[in-house]
PDB file of N, CA and C in Angstrom:
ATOM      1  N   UNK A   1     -14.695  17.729 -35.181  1.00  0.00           N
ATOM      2  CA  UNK A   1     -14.605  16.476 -34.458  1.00  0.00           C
ATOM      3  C   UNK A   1     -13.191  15.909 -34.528  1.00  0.00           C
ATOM      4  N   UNK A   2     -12.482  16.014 -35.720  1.00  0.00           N
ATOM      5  CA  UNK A   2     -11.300  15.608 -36.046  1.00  0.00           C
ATOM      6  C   UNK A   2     -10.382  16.452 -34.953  1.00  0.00           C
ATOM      7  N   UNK A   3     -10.290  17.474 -34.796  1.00  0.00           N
ATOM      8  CA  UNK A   3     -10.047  18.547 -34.357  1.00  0.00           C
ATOM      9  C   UNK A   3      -9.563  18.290 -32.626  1.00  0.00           C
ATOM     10  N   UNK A   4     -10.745  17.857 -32.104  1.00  0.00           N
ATOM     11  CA  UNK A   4     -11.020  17.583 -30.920  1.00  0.00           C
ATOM     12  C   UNK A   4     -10.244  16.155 -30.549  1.00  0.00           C
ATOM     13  N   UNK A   5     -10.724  15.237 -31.060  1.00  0.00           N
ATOM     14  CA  UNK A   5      -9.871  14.297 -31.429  1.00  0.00           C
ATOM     15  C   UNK A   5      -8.478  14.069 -31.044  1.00  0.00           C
ATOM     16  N   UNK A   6      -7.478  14.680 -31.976  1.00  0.00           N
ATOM     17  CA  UNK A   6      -6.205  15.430 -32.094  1.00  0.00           C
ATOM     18  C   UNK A   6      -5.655  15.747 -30.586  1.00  0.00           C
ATOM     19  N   UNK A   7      -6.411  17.035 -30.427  1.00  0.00           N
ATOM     20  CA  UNK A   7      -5.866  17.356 -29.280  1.00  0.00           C
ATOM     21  C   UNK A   7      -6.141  16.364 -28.189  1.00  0.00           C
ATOM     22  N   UNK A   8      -7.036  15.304 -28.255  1.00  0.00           N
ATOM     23  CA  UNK A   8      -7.705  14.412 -26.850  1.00  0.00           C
ATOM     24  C   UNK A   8      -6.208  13.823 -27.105  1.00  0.00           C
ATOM     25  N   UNK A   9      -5.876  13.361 -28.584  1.00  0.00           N
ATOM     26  CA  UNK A   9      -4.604  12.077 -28.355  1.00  0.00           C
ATOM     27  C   UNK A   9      -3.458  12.686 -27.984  1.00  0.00           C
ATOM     28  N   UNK A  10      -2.708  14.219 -28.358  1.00  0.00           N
ATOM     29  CA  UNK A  10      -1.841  14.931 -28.273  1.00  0.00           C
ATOM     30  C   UNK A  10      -1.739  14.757 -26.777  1.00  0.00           C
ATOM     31  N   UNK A  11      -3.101  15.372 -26.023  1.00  0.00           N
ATOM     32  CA  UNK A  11      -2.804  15.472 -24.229  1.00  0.00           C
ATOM     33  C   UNK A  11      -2.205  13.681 -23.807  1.00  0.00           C
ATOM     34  N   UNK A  12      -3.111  12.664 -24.450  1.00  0.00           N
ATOM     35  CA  UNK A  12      -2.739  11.683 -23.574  1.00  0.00           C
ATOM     36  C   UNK A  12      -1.334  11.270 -23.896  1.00  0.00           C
ATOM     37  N   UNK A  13      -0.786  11.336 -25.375  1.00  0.00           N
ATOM     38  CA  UNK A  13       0.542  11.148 -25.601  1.00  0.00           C
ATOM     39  C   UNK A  13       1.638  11.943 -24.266  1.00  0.00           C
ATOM     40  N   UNK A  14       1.177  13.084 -24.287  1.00  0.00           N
ATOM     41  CA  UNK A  14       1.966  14.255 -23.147  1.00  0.00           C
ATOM     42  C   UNK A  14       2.168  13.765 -21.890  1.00  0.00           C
ATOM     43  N   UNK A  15       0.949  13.073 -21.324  1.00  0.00           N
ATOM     44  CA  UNK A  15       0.463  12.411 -19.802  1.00  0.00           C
ATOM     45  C   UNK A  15       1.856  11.559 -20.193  1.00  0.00           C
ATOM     46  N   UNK A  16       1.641  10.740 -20.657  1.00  0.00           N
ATOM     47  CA  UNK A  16       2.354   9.589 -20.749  1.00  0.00           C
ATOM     48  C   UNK A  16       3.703   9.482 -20.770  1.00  0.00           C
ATOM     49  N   UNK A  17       4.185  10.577 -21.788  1.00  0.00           N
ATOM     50  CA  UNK A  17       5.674  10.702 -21.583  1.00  0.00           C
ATOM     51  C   UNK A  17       6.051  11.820 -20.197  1.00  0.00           C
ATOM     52  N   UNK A  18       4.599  12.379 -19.598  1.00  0.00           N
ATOM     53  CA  UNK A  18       5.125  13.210 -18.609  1.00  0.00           C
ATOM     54  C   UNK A  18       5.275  11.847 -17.207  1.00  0.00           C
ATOM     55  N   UNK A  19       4.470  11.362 -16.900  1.00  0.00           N
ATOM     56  CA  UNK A  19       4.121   9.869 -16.104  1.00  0.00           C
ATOM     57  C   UNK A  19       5.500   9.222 -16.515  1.00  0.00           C
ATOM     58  N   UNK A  20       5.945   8.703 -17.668  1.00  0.00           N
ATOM     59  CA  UNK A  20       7.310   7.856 -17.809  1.00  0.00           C
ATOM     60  C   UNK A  20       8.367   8.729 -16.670  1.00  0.00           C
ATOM     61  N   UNK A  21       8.766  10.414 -17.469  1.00  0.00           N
ATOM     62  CA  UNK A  21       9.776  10.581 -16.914  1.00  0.00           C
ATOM     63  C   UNK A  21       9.503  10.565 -15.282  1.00  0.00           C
ATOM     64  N   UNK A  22       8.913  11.107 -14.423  1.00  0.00           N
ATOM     65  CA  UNK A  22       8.630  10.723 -13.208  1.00  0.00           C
ATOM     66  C   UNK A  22       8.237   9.729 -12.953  1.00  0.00           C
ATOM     67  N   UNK A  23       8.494   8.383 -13.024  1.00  0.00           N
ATOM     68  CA  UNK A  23       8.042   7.124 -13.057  1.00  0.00           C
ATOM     69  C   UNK A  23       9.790   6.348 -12.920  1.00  0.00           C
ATOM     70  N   UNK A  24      10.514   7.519 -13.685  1.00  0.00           N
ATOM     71  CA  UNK A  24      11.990   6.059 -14.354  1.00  0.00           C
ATOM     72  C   UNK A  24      12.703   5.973 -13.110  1.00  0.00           C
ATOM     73  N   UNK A  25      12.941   4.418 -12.822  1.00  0.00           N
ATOM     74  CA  UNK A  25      13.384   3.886 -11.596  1.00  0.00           C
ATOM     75  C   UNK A  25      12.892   3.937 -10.404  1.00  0.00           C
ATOM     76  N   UNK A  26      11.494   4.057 -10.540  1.00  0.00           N
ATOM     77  CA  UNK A  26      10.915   4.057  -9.402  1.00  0.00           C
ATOM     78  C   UNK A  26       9.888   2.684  -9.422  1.00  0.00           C
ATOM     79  N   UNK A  27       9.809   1.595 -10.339  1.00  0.00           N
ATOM     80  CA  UNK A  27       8.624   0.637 -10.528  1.00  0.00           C
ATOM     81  C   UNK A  27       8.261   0.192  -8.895  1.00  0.00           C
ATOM     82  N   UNK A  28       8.940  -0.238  -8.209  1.00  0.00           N
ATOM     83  CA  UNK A  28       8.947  -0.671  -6.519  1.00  0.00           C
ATOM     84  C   UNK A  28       8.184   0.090  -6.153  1.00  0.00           C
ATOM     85  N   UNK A  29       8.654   1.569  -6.429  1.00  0.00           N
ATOM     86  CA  UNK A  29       7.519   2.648  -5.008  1.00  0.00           C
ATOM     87  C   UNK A  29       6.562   2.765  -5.918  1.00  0.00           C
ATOM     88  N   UNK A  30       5.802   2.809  -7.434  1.00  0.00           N
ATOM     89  CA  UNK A  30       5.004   2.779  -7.445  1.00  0.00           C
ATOM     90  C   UNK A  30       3.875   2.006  -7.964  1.00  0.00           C
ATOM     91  N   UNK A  31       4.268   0.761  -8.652  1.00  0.00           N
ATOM     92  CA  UNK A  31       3.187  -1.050  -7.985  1.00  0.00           C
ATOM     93  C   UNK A  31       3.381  -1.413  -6.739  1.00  0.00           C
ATOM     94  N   UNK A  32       4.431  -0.882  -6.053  1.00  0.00           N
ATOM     95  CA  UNK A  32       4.158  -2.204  -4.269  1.00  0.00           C
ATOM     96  C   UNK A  32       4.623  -3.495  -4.744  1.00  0.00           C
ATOM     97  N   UNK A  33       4.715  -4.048  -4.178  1.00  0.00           N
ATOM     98  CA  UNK A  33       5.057  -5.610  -4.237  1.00  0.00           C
ATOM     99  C   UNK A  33       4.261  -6.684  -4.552  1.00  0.00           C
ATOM    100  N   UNK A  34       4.095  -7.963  -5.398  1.00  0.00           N
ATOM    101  CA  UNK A  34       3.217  -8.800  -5.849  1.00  0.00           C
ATOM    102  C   UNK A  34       3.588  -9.113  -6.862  1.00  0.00           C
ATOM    103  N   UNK A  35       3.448 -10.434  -7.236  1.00  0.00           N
ATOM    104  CA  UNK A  35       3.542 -11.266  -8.286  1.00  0.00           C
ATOM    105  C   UNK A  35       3.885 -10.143  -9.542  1.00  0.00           C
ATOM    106  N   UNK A  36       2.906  -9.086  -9.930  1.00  0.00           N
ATOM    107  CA  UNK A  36       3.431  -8.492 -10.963  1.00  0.00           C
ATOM    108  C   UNK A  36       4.773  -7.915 -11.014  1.00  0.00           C
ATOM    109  N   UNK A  37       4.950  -7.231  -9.850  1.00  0.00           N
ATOM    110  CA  UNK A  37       6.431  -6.884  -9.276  1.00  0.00           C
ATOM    111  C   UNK A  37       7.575  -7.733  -9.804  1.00  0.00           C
ATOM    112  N   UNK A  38       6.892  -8.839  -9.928  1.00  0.00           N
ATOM    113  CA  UNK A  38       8.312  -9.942  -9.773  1.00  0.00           C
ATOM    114  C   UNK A  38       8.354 -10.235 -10.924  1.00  0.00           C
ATOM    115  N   UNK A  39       7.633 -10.189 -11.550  1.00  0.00           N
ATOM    116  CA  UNK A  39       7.342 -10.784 -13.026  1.00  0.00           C
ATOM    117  C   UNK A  39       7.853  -9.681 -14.007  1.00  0.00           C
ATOM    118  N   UNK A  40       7.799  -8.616 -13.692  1.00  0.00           N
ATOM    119  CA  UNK A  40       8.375  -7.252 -14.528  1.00  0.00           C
ATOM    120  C   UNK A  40       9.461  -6.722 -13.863  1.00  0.00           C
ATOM    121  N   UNK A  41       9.961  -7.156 -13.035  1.00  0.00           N
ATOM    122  CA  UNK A  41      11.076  -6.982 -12.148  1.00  0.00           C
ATOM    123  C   UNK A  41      12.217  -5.726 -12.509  1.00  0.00           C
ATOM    124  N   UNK A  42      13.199  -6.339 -13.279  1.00  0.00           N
ATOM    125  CA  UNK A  42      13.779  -5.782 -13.961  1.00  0.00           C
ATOM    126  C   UNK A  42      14.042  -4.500 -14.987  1.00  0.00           C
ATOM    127  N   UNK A  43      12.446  -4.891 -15.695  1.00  0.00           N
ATOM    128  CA  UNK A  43      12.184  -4.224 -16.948  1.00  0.00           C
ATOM    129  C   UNK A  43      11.700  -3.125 -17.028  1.00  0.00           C
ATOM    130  N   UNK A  44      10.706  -3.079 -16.029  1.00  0.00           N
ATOM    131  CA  UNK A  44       9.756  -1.906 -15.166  1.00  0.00           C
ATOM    132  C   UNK A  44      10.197  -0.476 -15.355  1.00  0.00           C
ATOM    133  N   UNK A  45      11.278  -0.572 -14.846  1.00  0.00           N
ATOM    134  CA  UNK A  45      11.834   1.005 -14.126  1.00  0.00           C
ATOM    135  C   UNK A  45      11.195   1.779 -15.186  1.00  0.00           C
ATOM    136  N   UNK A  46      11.796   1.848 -16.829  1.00  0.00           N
ATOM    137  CA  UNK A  46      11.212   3.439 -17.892  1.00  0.00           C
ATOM    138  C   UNK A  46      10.273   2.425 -18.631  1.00  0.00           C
ATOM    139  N   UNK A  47       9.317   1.528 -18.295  1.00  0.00           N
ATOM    140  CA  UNK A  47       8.215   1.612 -18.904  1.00  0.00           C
ATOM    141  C   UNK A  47       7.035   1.962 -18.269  1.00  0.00           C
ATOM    142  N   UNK A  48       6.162   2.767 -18.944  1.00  0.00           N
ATOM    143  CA  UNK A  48       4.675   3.248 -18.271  1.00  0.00           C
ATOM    144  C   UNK A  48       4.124   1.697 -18.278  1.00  0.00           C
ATOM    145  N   UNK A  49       3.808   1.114 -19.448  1.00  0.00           N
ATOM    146  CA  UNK A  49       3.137  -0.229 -20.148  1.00  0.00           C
ATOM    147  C   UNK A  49       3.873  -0.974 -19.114  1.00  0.00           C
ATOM    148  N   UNK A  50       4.869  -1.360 -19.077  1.00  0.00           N
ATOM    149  CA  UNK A  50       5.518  -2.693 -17.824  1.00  0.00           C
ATOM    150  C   UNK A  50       4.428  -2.410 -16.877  1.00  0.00           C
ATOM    151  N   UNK A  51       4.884  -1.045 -16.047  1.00  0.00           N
ATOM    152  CA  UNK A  51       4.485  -0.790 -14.755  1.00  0.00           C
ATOM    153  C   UNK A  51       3.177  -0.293 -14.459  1.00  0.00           C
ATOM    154  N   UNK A  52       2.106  -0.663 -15.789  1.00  0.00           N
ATOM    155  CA  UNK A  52       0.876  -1.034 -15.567  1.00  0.00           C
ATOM    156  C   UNK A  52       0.073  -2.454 -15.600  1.00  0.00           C
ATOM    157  N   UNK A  53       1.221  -3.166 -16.725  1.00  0.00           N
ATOM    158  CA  UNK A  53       1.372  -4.596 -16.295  1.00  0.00           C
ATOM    159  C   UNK A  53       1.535  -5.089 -14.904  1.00  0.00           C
ATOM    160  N   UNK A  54       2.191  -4.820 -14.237  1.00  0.00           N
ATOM    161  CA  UNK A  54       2.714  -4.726 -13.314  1.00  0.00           C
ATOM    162  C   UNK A  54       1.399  -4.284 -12.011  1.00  0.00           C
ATOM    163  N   UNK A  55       1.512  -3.234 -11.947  1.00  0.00           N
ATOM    164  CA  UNK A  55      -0.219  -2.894 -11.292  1.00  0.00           C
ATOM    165  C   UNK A  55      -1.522  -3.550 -11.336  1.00  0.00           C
ATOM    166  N   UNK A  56      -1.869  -3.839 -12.839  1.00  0.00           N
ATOM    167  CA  UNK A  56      -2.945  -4.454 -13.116  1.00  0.00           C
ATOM    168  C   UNK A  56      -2.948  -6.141 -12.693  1.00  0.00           C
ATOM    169  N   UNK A  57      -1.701  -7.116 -12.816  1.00  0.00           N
ATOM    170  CA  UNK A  57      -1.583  -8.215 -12.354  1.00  0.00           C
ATOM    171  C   UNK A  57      -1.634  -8.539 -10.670  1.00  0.00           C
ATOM    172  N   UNK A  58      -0.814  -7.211 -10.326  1.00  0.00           N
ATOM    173  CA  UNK A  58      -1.121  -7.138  -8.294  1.00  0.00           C
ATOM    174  C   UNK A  58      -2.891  -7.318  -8.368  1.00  0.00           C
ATOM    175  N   UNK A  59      -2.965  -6.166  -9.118  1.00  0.00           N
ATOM    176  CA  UNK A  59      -4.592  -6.276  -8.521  1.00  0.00           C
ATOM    177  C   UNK A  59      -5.268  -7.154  -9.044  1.00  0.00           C
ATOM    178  N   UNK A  60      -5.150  -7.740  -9.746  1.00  0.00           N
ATOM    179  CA  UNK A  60      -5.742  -9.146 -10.340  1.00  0.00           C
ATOM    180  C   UNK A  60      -5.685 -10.444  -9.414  1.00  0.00           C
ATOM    181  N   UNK A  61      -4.867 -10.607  -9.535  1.00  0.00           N
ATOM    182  CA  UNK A  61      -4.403 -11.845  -8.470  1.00  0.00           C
ATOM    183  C   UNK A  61      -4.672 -11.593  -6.843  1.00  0.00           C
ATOM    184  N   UNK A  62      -5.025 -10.246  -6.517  1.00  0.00           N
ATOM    185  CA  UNK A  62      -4.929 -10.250  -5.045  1.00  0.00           C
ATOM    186  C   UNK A  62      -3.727 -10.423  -4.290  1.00  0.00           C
ATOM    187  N   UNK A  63      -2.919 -11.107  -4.691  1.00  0.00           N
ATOM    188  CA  UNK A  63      -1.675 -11.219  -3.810  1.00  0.00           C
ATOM    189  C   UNK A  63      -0.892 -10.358  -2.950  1.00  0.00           C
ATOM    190  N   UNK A  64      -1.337  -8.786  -3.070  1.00  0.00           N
ATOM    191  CA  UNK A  64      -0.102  -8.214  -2.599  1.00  0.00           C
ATOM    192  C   UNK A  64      -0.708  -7.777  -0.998  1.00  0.00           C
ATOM    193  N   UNK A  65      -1.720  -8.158  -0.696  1.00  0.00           N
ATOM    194  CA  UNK A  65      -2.123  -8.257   0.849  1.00  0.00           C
ATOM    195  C   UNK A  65      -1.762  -9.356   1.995  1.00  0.00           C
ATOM    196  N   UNK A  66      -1.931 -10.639   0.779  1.00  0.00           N
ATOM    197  CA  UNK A  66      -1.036 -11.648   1.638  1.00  0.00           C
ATOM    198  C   UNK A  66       0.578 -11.663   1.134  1.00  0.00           C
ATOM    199  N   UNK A  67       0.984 -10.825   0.632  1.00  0.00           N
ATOM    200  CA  UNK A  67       2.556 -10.687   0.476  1.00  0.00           C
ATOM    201  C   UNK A  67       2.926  -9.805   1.687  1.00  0.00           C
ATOM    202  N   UNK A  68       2.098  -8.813   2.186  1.00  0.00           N
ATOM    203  CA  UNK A  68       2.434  -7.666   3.062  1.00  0.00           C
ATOM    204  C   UNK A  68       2.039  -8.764   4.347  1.00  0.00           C
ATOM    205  N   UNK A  69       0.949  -9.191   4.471  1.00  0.00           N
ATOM    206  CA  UNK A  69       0.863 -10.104   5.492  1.00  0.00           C
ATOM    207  C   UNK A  69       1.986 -10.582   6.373  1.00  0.00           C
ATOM    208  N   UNK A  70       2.495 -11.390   4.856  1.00  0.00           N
ATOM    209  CA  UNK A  70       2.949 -12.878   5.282  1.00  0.00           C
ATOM    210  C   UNK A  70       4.878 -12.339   5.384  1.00  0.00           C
ATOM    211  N   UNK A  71       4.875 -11.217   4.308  1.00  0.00           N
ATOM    212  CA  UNK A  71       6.243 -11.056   4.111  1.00  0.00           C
ATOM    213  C   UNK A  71       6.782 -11.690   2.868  1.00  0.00           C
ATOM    214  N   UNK A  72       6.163 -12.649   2.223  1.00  0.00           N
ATOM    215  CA  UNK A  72       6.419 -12.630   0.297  1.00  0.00           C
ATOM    216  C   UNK A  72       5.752 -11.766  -0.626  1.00  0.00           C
ATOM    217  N   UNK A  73       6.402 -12.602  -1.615  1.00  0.00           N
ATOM    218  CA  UNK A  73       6.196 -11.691  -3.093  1.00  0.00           C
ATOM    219  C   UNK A  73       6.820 -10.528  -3.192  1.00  0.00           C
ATOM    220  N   UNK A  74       7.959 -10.654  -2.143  1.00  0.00           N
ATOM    221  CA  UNK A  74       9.057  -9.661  -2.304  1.00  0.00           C
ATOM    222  C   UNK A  74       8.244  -8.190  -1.909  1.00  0.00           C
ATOM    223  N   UNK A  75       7.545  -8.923  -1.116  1.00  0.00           N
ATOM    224  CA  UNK A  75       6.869  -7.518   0.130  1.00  0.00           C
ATOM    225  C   UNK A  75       7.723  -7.539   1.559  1.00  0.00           C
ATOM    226  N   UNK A  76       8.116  -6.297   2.486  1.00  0.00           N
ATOM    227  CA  UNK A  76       8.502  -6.220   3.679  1.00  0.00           C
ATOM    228  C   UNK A  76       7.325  -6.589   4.325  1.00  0.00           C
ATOM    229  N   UNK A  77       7.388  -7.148   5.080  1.00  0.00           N
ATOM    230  CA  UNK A  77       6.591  -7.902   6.128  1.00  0.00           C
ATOM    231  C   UNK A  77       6.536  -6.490   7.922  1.00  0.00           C
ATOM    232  N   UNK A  78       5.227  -6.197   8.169  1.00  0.00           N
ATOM    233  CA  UNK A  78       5.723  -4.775   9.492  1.00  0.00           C
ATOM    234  C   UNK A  78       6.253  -5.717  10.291  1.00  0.00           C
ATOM    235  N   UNK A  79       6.936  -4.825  11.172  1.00  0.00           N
ATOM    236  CA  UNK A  79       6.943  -5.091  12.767  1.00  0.00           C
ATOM    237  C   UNK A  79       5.923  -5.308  13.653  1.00  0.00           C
ATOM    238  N   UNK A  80       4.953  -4.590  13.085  1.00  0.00           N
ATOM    239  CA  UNK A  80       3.563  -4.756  14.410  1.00  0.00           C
ATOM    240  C   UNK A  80       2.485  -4.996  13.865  1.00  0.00           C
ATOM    241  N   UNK A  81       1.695  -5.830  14.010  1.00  0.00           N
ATOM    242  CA  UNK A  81       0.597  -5.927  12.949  1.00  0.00           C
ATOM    243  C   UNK A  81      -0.446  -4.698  13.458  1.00  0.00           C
ATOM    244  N   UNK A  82      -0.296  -4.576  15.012  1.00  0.00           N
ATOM    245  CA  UNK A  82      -1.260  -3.628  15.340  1.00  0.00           C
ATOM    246  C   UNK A  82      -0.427  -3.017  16.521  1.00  0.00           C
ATOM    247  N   UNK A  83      -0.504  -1.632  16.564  1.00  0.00           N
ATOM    248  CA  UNK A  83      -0.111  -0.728  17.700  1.00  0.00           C
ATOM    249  C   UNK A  83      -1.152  -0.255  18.751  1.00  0.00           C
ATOM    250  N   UNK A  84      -0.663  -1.029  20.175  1.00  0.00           N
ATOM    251  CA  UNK A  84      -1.485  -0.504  21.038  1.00  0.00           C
ATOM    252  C   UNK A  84      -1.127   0.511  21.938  1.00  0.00           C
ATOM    253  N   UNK A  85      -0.016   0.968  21.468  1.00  0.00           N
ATOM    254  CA  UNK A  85       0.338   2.098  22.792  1.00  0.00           C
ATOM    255  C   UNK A  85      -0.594   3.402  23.974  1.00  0.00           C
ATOM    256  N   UNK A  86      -1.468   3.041  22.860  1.00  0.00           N
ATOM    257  CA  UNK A  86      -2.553   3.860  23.680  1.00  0.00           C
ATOM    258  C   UNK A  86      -3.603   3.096  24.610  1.00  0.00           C
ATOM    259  N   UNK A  87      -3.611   2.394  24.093  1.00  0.00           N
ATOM    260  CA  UNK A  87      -3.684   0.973  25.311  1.00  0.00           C
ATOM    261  C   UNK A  87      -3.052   0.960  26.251  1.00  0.00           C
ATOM    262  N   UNK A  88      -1.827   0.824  26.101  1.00  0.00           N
ATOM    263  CA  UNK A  88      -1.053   0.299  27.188  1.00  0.00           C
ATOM    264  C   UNK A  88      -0.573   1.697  28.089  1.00  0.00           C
ATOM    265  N   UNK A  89      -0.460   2.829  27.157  1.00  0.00           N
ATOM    266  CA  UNK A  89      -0.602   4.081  28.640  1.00  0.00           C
ATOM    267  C   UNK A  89      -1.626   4.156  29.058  1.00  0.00           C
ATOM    268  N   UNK A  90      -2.639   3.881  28.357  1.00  0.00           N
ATOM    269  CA  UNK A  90      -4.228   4.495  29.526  1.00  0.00           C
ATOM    270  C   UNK A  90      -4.057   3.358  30.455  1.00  0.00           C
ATOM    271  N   UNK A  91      -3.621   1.966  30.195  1.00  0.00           N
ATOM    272  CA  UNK A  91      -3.719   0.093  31.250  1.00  0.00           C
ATOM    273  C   UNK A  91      -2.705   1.152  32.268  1.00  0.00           C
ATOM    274  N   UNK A  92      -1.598   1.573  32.026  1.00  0.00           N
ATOM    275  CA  UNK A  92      -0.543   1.618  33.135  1.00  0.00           C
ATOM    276  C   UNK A  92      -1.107   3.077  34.101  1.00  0.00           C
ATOM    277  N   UNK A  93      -1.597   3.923  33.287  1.00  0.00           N
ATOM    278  CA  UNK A  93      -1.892   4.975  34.127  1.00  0.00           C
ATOM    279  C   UNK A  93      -3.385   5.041  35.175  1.00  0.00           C
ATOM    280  N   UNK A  94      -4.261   4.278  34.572  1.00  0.00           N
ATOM    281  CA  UNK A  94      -5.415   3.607  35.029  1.00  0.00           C
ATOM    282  C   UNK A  94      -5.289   2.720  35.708  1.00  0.00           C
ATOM    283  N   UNK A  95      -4.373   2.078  36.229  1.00  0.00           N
ATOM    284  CA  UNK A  95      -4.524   0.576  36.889  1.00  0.00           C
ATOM    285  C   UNK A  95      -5.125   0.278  38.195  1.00  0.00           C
ATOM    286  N   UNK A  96      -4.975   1.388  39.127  1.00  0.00           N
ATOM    287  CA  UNK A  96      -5.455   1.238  40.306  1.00  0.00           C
ATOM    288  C   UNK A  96      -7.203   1.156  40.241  1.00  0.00           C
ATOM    289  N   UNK A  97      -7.413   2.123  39.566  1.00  0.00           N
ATOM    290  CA  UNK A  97      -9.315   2.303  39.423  1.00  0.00           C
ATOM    291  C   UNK A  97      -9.788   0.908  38.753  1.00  0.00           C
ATOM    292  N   UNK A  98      -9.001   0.750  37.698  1.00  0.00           N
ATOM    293  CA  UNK A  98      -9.288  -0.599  36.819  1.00  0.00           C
ATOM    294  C   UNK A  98      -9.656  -1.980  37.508  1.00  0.00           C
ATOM    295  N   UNK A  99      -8.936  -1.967  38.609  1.00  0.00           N
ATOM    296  CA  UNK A  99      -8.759  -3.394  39.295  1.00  0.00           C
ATOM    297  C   UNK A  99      -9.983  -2.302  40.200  1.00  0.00           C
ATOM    298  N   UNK A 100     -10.291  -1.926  40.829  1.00  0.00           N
ATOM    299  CA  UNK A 100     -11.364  -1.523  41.578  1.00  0.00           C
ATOM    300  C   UNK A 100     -12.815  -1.768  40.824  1.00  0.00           C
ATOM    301  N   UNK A 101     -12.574  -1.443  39.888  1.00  0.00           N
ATOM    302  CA  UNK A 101     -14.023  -1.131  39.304  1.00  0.00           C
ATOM    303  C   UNK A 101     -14.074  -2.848  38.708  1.00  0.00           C
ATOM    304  N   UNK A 102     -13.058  -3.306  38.572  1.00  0.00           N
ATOM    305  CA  UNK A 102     -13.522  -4.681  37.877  1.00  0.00           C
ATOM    306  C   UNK A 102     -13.792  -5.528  39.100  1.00  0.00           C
ATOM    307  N   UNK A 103     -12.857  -5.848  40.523  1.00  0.00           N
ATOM    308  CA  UNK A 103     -13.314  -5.970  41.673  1.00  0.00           C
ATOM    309  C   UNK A 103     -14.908  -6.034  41.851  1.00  0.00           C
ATOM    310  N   UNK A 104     -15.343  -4.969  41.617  1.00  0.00           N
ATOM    311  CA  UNK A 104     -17.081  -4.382  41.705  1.00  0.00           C
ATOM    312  C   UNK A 104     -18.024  -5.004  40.765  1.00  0.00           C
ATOM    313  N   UNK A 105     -17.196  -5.131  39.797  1.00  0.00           N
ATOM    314  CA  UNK A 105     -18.086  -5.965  38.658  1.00  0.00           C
ATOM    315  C   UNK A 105     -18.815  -4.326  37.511  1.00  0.00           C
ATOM    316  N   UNK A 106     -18.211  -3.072  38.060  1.00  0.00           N
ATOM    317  CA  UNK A 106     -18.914  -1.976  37.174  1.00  0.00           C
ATOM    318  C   UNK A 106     -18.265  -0.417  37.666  1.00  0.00           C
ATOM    319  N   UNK A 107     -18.158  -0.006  36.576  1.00  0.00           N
ATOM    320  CA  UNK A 107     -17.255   1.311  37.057  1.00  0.00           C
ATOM    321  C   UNK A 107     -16.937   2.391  35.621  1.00  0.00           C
ATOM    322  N   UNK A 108     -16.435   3.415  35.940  1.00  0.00           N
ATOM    323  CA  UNK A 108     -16.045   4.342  34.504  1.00  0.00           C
ATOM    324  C   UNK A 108     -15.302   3.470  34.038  1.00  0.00           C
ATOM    325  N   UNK A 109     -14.266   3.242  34.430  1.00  0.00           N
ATOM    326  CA  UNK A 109     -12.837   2.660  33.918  1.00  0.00           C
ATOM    327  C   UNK A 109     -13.563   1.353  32.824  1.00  0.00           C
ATOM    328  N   UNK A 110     -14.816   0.528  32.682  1.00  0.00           N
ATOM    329  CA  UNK A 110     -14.712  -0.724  32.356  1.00  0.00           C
ATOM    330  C   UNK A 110     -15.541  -0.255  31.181  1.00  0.00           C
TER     331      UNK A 110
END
């Protein structure tokens, strides 16, 4: 049992310093933005512990949906909230039938 043990703590020690080194200077790309972000700001980059602080407070608080929303909490805010381009080629390439069939009150197009 001892045995087993051992090796359970040996692997997670390993995870951990394997997770740090692919982790250092990256805290931004991997919490996202939110209150925890800001709050560990700095410190983040080579800690695992910060930058689960960090994670666990985003998701606590909820904030980092209305940060992406709104454009705070030191979130980029998109360009488009929604893309219709496929909308708007089928509206432009459809238009003649469209106004026909709506004309009619019933049609493929509607």
């Amino acid at each position: 049992m001892k045995r087993v043990f051992m090796v359970v703590a040996v692997v997670t020690v390993s995870l951990v310093f394997v997770g740090a080194a692919f982790a250092a200077g990256q805290a931004h790309q991997n919490t996202g933005c939110g209150l925890g972000t800001m709050l560990f700001k700095g410190n983040a980059d080579n800690s695992v512990v910060l930058q689960t602080f960090q994670a666990t407070t985003n998701g606590i608080y909820g904030n980092q949906t209305f940060g992406i929303t709104t454009g705070t909490s030191d979130c980029a805010q998109p360009k488009n909230f929604v893309s219709n381009q496929q909308l708007n080629e089928f509206m432009v390439a459809n238009m003649d039938n469209l106004a026909r069939d709506i004309a009619q009150g019933r049609g493929e197009t509607l």
